[in-house]
C-alpha atoms as a PDB file:
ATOM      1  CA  UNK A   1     -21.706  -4.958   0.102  1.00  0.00           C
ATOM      2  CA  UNK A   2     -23.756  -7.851   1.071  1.00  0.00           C
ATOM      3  CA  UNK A   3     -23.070  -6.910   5.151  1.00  0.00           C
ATOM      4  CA  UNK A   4     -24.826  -3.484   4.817  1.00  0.00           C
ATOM      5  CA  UNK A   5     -28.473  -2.648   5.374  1.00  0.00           C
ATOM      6  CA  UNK A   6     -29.390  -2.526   2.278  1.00  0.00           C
ATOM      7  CA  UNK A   7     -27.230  -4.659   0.919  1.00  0.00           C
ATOM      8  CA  UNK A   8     -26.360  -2.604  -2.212  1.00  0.00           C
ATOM      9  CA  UNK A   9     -24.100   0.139  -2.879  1.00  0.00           C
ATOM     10  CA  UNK A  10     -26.926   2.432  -4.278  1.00  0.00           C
ATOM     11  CA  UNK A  11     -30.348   3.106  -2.997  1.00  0.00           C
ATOM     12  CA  UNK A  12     -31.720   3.500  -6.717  1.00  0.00           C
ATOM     13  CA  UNK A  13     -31.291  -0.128  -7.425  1.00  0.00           C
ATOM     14  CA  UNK A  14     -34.360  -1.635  -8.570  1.00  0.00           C
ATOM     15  CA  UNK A  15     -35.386  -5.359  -8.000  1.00  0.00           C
ATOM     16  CA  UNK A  16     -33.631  -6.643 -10.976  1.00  0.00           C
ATOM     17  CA  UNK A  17     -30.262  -4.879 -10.047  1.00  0.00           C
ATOM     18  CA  UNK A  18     -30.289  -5.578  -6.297  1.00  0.00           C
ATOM     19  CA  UNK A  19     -31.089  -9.818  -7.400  1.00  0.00           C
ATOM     20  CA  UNK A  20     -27.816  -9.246  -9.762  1.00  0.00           C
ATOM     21  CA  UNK A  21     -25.761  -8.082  -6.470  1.00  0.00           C
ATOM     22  CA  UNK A  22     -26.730 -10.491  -4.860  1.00  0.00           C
ATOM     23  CA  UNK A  23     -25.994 -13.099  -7.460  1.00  0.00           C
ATOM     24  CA  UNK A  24     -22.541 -11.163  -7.469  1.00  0.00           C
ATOM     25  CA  UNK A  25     -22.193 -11.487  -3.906  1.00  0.00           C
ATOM     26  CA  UNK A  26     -22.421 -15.124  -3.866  1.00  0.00           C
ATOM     27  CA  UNK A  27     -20.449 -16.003  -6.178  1.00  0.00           C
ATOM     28  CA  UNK A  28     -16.410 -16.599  -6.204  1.00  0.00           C
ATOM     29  CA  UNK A  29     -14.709 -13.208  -7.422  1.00  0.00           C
ATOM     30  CA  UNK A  30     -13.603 -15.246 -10.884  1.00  0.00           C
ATOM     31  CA  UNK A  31     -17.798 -15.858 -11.808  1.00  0.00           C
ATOM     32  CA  UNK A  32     -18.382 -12.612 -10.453  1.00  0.00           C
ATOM     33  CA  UNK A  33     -16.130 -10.960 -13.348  1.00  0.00           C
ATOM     34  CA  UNK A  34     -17.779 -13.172 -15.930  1.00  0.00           C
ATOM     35  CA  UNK A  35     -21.192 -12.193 -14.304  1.00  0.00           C
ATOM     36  CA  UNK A  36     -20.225  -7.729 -14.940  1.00  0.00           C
ATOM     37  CA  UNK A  37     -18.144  -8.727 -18.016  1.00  0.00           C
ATOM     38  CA  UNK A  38     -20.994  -8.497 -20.690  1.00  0.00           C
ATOM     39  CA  UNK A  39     -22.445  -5.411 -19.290  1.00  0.00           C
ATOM     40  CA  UNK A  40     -18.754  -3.554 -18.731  1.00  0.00           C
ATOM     41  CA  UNK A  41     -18.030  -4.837 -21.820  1.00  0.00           C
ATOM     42  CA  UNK A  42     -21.236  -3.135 -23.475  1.00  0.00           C
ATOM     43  CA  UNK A  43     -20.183   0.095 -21.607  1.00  0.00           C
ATOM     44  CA  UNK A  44     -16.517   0.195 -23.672  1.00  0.00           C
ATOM     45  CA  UNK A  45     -18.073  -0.103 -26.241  1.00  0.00           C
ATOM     46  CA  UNK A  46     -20.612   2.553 -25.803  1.00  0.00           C
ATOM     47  CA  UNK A  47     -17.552   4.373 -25.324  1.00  0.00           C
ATOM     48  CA  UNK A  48     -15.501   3.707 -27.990  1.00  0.00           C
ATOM     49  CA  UNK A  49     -12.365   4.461 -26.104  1.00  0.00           C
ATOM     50  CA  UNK A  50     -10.518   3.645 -29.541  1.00  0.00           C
ATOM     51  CA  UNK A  51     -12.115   6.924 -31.110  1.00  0.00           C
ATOM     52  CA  UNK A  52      -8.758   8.708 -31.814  1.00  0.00           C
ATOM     53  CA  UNK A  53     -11.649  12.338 -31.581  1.00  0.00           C
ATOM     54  CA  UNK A  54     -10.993  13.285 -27.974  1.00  0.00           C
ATOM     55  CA  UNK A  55     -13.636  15.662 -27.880  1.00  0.00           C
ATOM     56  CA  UNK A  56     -16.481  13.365 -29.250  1.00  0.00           C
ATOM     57  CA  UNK A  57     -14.875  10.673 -26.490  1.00  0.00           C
ATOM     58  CA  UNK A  58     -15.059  12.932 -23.855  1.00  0.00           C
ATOM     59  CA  UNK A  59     -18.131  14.127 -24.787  1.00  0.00           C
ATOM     60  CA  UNK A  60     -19.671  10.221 -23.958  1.00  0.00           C
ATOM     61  CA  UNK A  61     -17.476   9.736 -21.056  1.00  0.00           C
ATOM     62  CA  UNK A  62     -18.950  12.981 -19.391  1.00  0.00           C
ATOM     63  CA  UNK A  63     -22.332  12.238 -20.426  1.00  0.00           C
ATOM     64  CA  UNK A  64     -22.097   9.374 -18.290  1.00  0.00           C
ATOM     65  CA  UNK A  65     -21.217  10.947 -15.069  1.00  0.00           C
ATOM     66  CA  UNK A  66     -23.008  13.362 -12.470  1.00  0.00           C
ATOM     67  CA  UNK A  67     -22.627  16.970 -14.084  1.00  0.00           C
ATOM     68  CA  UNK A  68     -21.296  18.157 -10.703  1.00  0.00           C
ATOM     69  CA  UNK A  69     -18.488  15.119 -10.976  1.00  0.00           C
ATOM     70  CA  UNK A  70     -18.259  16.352 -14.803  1.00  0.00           C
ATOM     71  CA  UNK A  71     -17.139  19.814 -13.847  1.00  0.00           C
ATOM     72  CA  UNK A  72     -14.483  18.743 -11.541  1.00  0.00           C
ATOM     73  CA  UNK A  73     -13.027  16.847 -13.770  1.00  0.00           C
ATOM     74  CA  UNK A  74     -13.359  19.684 -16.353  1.00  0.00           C
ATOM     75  CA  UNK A  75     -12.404  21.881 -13.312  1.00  0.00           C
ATOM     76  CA  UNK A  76      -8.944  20.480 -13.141  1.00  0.00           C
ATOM     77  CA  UNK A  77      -5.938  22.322 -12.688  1.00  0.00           C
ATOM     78  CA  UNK A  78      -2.184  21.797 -13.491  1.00  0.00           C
ATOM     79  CA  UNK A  79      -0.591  19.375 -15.784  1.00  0.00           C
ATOM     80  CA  UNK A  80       0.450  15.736 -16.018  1.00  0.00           C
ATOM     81  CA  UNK A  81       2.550  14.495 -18.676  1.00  0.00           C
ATOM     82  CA  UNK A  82       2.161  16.936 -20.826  1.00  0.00           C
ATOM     83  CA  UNK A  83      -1.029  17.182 -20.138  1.00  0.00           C
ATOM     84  CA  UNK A  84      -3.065  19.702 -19.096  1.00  0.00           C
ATOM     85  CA  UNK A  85      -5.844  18.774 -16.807  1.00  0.00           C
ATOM     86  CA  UNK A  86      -9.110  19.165 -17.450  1.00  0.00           C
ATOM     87  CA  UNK A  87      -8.691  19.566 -21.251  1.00  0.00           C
ATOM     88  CA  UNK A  88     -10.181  17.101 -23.825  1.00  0.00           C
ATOM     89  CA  UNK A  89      -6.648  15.901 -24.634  1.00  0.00           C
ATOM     90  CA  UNK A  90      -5.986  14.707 -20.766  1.00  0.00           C
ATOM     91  CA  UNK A  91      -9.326  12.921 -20.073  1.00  0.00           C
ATOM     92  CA  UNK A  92      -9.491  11.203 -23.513  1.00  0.00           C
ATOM     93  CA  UNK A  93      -6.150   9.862 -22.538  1.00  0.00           C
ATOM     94  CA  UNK A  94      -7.172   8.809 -18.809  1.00  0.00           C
ATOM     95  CA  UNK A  95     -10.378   7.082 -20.206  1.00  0.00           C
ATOM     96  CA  UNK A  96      -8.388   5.219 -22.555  1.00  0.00           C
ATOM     97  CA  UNK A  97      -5.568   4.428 -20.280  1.00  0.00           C
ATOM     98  CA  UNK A  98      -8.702   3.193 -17.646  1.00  0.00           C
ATOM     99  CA  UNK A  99     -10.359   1.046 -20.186  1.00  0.00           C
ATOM    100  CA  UNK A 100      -7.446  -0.514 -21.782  1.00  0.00           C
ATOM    101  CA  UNK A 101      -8.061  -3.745 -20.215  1.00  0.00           C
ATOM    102  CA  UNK A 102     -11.116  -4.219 -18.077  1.00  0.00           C
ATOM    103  CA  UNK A 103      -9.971  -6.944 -16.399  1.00  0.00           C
ATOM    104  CA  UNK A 104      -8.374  -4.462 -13.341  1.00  0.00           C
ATOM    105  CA  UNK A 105     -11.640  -2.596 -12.735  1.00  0.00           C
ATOM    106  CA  UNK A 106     -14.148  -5.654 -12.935  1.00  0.00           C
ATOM    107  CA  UNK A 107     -11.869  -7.698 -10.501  1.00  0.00           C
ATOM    108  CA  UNK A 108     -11.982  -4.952  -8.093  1.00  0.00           C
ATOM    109  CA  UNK A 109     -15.643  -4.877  -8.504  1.00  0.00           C
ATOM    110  CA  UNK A 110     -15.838  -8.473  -7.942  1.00  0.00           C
ATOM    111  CA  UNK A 111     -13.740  -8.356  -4.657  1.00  0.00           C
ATOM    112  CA  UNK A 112     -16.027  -5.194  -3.383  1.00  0.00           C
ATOM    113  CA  UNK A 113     -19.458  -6.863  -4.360  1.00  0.00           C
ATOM    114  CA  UNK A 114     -18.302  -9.756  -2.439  1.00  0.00           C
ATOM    115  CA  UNK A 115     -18.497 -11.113   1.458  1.00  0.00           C
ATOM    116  CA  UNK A 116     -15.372  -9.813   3.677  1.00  0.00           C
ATOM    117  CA  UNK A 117     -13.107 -12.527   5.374  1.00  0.00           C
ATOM    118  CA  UNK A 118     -13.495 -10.392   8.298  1.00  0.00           C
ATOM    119  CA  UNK A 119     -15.925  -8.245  10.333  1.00  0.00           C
ATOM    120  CA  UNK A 120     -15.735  -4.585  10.281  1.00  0.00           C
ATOM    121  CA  UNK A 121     -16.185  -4.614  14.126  1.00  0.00           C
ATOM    122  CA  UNK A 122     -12.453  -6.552  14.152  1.00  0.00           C
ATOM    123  CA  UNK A 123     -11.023  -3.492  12.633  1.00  0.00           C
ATOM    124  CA  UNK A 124      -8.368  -1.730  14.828  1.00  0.00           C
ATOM    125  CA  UNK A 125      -6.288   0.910  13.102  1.00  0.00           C
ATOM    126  CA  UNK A 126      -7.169   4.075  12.655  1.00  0.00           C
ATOM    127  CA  UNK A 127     -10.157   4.302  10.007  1.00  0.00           C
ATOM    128  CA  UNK A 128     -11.458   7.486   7.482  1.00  0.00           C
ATOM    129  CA  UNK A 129     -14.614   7.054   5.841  1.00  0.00           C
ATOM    130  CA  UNK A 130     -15.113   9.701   3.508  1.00  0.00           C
ATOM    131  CA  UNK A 131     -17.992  10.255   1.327  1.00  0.00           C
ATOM    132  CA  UNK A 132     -20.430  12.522  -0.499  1.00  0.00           C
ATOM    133  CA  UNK A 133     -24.167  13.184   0.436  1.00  0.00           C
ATOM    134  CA  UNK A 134     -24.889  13.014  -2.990  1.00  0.00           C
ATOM    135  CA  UNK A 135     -22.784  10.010  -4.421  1.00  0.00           C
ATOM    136  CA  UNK A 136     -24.817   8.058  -6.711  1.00  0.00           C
ATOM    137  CA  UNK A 137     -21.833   5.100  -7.027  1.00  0.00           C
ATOM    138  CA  UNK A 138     -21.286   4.622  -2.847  1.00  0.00           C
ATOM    139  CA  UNK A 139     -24.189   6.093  -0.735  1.00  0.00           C
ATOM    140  CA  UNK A 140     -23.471   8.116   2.142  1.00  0.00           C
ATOM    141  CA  UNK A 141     -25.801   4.680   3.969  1.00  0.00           C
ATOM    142  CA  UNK A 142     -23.009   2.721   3.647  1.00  0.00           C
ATOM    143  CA  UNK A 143     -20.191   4.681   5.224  1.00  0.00           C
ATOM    144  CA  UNK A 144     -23.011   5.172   7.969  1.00  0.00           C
ATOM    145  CA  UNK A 145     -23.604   1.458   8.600  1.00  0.00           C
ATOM    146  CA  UNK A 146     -19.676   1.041   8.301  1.00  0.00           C
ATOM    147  CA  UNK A 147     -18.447   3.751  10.931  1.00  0.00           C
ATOM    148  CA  UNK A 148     -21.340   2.102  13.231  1.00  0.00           C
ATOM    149  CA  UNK A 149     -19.379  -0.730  13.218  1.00  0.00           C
ATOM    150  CA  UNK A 150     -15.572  -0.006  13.116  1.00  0.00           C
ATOM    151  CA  UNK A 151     -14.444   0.871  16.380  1.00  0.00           C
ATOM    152  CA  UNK A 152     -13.475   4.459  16.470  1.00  0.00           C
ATOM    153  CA  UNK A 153     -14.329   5.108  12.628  1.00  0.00           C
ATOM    154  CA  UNK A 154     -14.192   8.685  11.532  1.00  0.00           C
ATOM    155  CA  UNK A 155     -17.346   9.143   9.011  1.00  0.00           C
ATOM    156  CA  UNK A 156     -17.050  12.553   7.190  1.00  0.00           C
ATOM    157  CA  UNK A 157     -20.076  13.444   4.436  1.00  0.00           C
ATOM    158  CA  UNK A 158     -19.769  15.913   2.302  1.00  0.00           C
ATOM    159  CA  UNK A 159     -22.709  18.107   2.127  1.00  0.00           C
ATOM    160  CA  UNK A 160     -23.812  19.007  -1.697  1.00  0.00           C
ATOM    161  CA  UNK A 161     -20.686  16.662  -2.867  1.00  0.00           C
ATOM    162  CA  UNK A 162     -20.878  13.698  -5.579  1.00  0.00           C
ATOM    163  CA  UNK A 163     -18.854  10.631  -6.166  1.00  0.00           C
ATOM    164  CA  UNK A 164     -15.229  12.230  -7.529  1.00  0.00           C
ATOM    165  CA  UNK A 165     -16.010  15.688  -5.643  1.00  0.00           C
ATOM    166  CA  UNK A 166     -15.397  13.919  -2.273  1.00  0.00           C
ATOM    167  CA  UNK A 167     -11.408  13.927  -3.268  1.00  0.00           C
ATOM    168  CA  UNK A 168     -11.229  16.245  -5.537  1.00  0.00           C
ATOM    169  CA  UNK A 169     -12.345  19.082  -3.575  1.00  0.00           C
ATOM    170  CA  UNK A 170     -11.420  17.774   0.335  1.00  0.00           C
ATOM    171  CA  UNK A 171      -8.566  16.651  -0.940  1.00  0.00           C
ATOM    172  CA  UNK A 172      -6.177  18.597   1.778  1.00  0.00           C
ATOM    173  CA  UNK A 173      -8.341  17.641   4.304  1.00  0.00           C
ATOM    174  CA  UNK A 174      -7.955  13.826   3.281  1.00  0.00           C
ATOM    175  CA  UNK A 175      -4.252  14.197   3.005  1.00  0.00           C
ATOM    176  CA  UNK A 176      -4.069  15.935   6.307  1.00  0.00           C
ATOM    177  CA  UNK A 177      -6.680  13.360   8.457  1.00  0.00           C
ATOM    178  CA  UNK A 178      -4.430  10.782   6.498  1.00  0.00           C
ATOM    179  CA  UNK A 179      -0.650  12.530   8.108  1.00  0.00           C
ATOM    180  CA  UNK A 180      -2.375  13.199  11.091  1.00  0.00           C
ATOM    181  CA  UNK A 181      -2.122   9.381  11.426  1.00  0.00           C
ATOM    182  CA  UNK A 182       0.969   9.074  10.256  1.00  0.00           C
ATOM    183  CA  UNK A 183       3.041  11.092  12.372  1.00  0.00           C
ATOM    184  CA  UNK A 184       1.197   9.750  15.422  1.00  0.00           C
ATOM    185  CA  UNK A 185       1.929   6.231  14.603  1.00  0.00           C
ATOM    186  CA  UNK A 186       5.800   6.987  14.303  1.00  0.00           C
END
């Protein structure tokens, strides 16, 4: 994040928010998880992923998210362990599984708030950058300023589409971009 022009993931950050990621950005990936921890922290607990109601828990989870990115997830089709998709039962149980320990997410976050060991312009393998004109969490800006600089990067946005829409419902076409690759490399 700190490479791009802005350097910030969203373009609604306001002066307070964009001095955080750059705190976050200059700091080691262990004081960047202390720096999110309070906040992420707060978030659970907004939550309340230990509310055995899955429809009051869902309720707050989806609350949180785009509506559009709401309705896919609602939207979902087919089962998983049990499961079906979409239902109350199936997302309570994801959020809970996802906020079990936060230590997984807010590491990630550290490592992608934080300065690359490399340049994207020393990339050479085949490269996808997929996002969603409307993403809130990853602007359609950044996969811009990233396929300007990866040699022979493939940018795709999403007209209309929002953070979890960009899988969710291009999913084949990911998948098949993705083999595409594959069988060429064999």
């Amino acid at each position: 994040m700190p490479e791009l022009d802005p350097p910030y993931h969203r373009d609604n950050l306001d002066p307070d928010a964009q001095s955080f990621f750059e705190q976050l950005a200059r700091s080691t990936p262990d004081e960047a998880v202390e720096l999110m921890r309070p906040d992420f922290l707060a978030y659970v607990a907004q939550l309340n992923p230990a509310d055995p109601d899955d429809e009051s828990l869902v309720r707050r989870f989806l609350a949180e998210l785009d509506p559009h990115d709401a309705g896919v997830l609602r939207g979902a089709t087919g089962e998983v362990d049990g499961l079906r998709l979409g239902s109350d039962r199936a997302i309570a149980a994801a959020v809970r599984e996802a906020l079990a320990n936060p230590d997984g997410y807010l590491r990630d976050a550290a490592i992608s708030f934080h300065a690359w060991d490399f340049r994207p312009e020393e990339i050479r393998c085949p490269t996808h950058l997929w996002y969603g004109e409307h993403d809130a969490n990853a602007s359609a800006r950044n996969g811009q300023w990233l396929a300007g600089r990866i040699p022979g990067a493939a940018l795709v946005v999403h007209p209309q589409t929002t953070h979890l829409a960009v899988l969710h419902e291009h999913w084949s076409a990911v998948l098949a971009a993705l083999s595409g690759h594959a069988e060429r490399g064999r």
